[in-house]
N, C-alpha and C. Protein backbone atom coordinates (compact mmCIF):
# COMPACT_ATOMS: atom_id res chain seq x y z
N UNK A 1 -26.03 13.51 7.70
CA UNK A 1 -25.52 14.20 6.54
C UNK A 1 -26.61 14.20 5.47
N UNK A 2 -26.75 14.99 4.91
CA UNK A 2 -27.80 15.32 3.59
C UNK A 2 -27.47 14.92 3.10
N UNK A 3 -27.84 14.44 1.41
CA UNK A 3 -27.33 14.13 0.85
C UNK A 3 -27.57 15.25 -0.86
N UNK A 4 -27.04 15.13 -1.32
CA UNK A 4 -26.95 16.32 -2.75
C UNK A 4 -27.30 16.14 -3.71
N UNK A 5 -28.35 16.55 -4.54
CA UNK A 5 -28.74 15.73 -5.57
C UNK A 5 -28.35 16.85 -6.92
N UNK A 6 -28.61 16.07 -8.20
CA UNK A 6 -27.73 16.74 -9.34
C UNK A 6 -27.94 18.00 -9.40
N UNK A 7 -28.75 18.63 -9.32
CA UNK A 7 -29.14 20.06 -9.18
C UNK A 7 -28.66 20.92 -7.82
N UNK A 8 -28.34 20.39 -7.29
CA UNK A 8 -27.82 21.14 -6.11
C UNK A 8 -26.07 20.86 -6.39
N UNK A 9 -25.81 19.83 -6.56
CA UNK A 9 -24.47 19.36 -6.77
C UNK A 9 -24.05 21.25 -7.63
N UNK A 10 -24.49 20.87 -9.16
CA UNK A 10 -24.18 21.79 -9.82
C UNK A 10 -24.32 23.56 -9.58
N UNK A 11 -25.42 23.64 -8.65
CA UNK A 11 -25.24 24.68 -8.39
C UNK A 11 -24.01 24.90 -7.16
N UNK A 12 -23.84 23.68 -6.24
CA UNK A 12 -23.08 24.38 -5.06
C UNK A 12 -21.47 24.38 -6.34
N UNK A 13 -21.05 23.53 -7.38
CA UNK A 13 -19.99 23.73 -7.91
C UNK A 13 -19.48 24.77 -8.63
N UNK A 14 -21.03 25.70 -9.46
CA UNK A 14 -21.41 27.02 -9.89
C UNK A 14 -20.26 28.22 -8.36
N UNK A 15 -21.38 27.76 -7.71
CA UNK A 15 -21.21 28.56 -6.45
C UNK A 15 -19.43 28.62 -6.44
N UNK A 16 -18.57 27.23 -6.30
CA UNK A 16 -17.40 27.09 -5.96
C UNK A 16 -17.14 27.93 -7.05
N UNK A 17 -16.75 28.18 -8.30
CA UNK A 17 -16.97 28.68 -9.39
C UNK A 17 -16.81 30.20 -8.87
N UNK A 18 -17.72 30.62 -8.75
CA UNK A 18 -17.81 31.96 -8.45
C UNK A 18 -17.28 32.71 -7.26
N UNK A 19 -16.82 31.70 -6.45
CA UNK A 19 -16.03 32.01 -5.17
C UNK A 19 -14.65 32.51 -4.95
N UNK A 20 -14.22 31.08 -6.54
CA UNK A 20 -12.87 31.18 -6.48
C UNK A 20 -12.40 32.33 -7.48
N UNK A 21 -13.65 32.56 -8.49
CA UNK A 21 -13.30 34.06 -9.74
C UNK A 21 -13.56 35.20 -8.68
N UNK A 22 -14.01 35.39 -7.14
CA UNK A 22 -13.78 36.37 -6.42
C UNK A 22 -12.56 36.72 -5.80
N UNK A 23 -12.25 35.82 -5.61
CA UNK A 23 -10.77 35.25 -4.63
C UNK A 23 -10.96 34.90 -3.20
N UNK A 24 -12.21 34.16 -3.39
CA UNK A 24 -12.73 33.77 -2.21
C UNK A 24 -12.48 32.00 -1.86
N UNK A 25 -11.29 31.65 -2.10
CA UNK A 25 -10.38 30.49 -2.20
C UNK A 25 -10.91 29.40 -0.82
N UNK A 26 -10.78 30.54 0.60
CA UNK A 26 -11.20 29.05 0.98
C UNK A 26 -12.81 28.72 0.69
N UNK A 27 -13.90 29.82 0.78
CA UNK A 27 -14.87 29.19 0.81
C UNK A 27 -15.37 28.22 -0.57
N UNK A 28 -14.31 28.50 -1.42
CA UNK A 28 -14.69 27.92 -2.98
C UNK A 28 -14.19 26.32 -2.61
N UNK A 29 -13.02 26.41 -1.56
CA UNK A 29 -12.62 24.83 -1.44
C UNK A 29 -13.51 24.17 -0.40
N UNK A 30 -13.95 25.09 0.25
CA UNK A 30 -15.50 24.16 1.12
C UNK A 30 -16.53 23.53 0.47
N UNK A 31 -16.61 24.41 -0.81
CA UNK A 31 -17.63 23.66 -1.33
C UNK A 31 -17.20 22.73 -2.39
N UNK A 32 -15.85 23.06 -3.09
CA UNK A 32 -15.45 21.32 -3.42
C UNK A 32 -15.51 20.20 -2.18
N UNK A 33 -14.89 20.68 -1.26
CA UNK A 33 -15.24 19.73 -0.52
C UNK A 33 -16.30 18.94 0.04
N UNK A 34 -17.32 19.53 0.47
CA UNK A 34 -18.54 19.32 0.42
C UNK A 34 -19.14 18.18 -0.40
N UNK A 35 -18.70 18.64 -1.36
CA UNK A 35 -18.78 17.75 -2.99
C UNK A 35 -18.67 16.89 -2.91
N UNK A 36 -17.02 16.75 -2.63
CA UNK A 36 -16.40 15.81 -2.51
C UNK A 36 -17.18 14.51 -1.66
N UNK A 37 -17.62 15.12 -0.38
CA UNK A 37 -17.83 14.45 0.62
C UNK A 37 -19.41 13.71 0.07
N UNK A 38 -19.57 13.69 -0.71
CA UNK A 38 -20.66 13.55 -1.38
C UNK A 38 -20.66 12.53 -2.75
N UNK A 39 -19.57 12.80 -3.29
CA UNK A 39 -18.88 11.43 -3.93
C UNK A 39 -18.98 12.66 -5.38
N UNK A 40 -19.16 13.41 -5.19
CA UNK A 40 -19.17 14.25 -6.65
C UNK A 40 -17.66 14.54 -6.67
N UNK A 41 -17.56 14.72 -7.99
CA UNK A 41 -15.61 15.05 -8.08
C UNK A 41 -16.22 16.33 -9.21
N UNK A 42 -15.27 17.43 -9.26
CA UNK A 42 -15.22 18.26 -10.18
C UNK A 42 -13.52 18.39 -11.62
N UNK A 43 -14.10 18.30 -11.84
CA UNK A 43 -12.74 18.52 -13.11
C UNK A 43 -11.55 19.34 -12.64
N UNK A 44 -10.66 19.71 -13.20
CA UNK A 44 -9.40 20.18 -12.30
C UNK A 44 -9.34 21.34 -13.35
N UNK A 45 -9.21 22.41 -13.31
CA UNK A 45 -9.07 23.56 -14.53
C UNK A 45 -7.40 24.01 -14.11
N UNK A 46 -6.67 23.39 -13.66
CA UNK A 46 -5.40 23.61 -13.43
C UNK A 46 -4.79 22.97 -14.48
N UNK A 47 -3.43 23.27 -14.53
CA UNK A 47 -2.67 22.28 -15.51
C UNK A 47 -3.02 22.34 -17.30
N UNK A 48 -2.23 21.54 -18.08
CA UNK A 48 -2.62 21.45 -19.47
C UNK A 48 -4.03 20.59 -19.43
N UNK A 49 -4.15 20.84 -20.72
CA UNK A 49 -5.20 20.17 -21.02
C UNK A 49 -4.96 18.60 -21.56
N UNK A 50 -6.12 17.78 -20.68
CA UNK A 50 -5.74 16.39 -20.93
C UNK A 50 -6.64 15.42 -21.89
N UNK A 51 -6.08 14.72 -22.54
CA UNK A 51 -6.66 14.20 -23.57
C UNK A 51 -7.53 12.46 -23.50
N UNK A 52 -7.71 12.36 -21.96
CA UNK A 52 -8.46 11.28 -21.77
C UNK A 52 -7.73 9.99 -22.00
N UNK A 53 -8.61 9.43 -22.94
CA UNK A 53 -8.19 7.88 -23.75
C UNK A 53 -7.87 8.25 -24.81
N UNK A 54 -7.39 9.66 -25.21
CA UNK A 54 -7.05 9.51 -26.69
C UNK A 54 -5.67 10.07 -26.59
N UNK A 55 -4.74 9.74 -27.61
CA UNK A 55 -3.23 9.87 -27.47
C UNK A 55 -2.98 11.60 -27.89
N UNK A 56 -2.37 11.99 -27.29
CA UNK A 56 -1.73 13.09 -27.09
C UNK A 56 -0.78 13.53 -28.50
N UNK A 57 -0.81 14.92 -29.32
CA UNK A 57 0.12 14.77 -30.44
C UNK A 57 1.48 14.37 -30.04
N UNK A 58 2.25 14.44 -28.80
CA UNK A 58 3.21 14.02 -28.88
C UNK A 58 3.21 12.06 -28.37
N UNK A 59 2.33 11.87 -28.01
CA UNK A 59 1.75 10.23 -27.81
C UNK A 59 2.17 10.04 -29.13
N UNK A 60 0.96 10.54 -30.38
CA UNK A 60 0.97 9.83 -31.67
C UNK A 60 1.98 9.97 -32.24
N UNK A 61 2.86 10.79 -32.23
CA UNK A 61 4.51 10.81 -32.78
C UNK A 61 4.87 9.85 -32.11
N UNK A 62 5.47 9.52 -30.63
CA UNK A 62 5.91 8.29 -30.24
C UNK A 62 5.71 6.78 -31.04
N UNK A 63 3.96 7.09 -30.82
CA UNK A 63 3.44 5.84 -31.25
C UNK A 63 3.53 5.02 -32.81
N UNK A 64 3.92 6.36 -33.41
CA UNK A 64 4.34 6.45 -35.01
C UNK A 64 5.82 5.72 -35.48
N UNK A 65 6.53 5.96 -34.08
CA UNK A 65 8.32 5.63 -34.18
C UNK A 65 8.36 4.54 -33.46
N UNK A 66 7.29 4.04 -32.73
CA UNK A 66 7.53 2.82 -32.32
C UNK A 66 7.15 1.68 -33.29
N UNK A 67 5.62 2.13 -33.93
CA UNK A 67 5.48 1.52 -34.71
C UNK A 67 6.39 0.75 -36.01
N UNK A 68 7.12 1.84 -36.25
CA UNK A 68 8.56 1.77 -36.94
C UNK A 68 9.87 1.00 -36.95
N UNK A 69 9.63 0.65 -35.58
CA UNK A 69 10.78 0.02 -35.34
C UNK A 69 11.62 0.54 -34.47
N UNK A 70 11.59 2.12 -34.28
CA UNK A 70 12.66 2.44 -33.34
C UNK A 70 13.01 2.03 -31.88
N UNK A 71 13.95 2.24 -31.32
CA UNK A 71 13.95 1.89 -29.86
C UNK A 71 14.19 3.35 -29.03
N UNK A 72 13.79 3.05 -27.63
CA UNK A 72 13.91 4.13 -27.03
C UNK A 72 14.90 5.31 -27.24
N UNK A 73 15.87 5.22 -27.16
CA UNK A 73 16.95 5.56 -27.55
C UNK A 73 16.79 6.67 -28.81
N UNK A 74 16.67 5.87 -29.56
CA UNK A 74 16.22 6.50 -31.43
C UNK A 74 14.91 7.41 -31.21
N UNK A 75 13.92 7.27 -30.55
CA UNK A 75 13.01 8.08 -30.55
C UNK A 75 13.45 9.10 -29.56
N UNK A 76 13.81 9.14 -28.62
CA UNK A 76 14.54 10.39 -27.34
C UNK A 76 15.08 11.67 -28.32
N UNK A 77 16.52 10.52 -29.51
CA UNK A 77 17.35 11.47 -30.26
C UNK A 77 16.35 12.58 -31.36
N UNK A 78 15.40 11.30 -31.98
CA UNK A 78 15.20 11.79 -33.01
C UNK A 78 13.75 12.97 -32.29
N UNK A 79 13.40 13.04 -31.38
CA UNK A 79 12.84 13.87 -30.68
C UNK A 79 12.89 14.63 -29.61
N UNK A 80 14.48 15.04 -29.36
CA UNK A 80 14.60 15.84 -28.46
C UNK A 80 14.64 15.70 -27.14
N UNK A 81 14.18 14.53 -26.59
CA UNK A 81 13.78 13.75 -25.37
C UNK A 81 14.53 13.19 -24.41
N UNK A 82 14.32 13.24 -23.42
CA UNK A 82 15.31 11.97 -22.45
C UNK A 82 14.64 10.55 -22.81
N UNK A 83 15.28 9.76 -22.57
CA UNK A 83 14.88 7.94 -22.49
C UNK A 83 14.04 8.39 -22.15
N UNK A 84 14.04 8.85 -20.65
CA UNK A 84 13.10 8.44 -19.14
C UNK A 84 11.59 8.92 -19.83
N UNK A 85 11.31 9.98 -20.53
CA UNK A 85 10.71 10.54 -21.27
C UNK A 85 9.87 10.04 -21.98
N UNK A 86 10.78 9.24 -23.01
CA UNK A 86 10.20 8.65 -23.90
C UNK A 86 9.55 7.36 -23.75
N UNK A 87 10.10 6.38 -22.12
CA UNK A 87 9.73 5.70 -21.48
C UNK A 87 8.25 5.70 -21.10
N UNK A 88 7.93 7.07 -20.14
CA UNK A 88 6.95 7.20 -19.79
C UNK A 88 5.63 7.76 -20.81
N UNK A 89 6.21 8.29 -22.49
CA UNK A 89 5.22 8.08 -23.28
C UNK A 89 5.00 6.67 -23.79
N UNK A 90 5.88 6.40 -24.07
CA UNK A 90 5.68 4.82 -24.25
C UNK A 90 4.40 4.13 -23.74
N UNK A 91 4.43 3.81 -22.16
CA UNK A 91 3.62 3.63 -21.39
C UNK A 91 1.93 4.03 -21.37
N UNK A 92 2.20 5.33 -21.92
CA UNK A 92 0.98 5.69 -22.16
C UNK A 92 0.31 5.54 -23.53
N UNK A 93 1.32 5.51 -24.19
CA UNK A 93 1.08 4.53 -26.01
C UNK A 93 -0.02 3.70 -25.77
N UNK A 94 1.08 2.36 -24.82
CA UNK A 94 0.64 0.95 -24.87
C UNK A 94 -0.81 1.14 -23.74
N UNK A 95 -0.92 1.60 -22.87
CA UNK A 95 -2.01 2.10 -22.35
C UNK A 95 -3.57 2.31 -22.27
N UNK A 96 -3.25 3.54 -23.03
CA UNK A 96 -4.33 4.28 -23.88
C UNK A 96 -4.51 3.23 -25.36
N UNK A 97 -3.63 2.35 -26.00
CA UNK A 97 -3.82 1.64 -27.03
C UNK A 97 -4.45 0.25 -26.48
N UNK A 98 -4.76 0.15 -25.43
CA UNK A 98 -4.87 -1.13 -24.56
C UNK A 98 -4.48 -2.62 -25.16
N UNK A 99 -2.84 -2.04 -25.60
CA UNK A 99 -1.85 -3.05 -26.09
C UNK A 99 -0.72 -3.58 -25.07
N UNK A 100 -0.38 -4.92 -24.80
CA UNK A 100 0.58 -5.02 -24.10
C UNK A 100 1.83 -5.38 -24.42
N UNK A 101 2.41 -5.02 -26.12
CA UNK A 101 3.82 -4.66 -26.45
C UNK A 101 3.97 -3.71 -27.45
N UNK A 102 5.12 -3.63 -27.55
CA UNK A 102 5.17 -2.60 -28.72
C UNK A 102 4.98 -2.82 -30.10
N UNK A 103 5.09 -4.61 -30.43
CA UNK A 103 4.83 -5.02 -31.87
C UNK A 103 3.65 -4.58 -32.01
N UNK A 104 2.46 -4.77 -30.78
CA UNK A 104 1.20 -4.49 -30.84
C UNK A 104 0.67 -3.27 -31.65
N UNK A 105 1.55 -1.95 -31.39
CA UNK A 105 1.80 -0.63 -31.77
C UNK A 105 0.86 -0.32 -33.14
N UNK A 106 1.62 -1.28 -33.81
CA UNK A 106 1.98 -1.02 -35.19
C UNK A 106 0.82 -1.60 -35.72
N UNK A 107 0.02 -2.47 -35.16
CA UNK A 107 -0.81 -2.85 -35.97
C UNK A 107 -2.28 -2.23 -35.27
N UNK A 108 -2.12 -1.13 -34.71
CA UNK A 108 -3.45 -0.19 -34.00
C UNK A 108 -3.78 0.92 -35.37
């Protein structure tokens, strides 16, 4: 197996790039793959846009009502939300805040 170096990486991902704005789908996924097989990863242009390590505007609202005092419950209502919802922002609060409770919250 060859191996790919940064300049080739980027062009064969260019290439994928231009394969898939043809509608040339599988050969654009050969050459992610390729990539892949190579230990290169490419970014995902699917989906919303993601905000890394930094909290999300609806994160920092959470993180604002936890800070507060509210409980799951109170933040769901007062935002429209299921628990389960507000659960799994939660999670990503304490997370991305690399805190391990919620008193923690409040003092980030």
């Amino acid at each position: 197996m060859t191996t790919v170096d940064d300049s080739g990486a980027r062009d064969l991902a260019l290439l994928a790039e231009e394969f898939a704005a043809l509608g040339a789908l599988r050969d654009a996924a050969r050459c992610r793959r390729v990539l892949r097989g190579h230990g290169v990863t490419l970014p995902s242009r699917r989906g919303r846009r993601g905000y890394g390590d930094q909290l999300s505007p609806r994160e920092s609202e959470v993180a604002r009502l936890v800070a507060l005092g509210h409980s799951n419950r109170q933040i769901a209502g007062a935002l429209f939300l299921s628990t389960r919802t507000v659960e799994q922002h939660v999670a990503k609060v304490l997370r991305k805040l690399k805190v391990s409770s919620r008193a923690e919250v409040s003092r980030k």
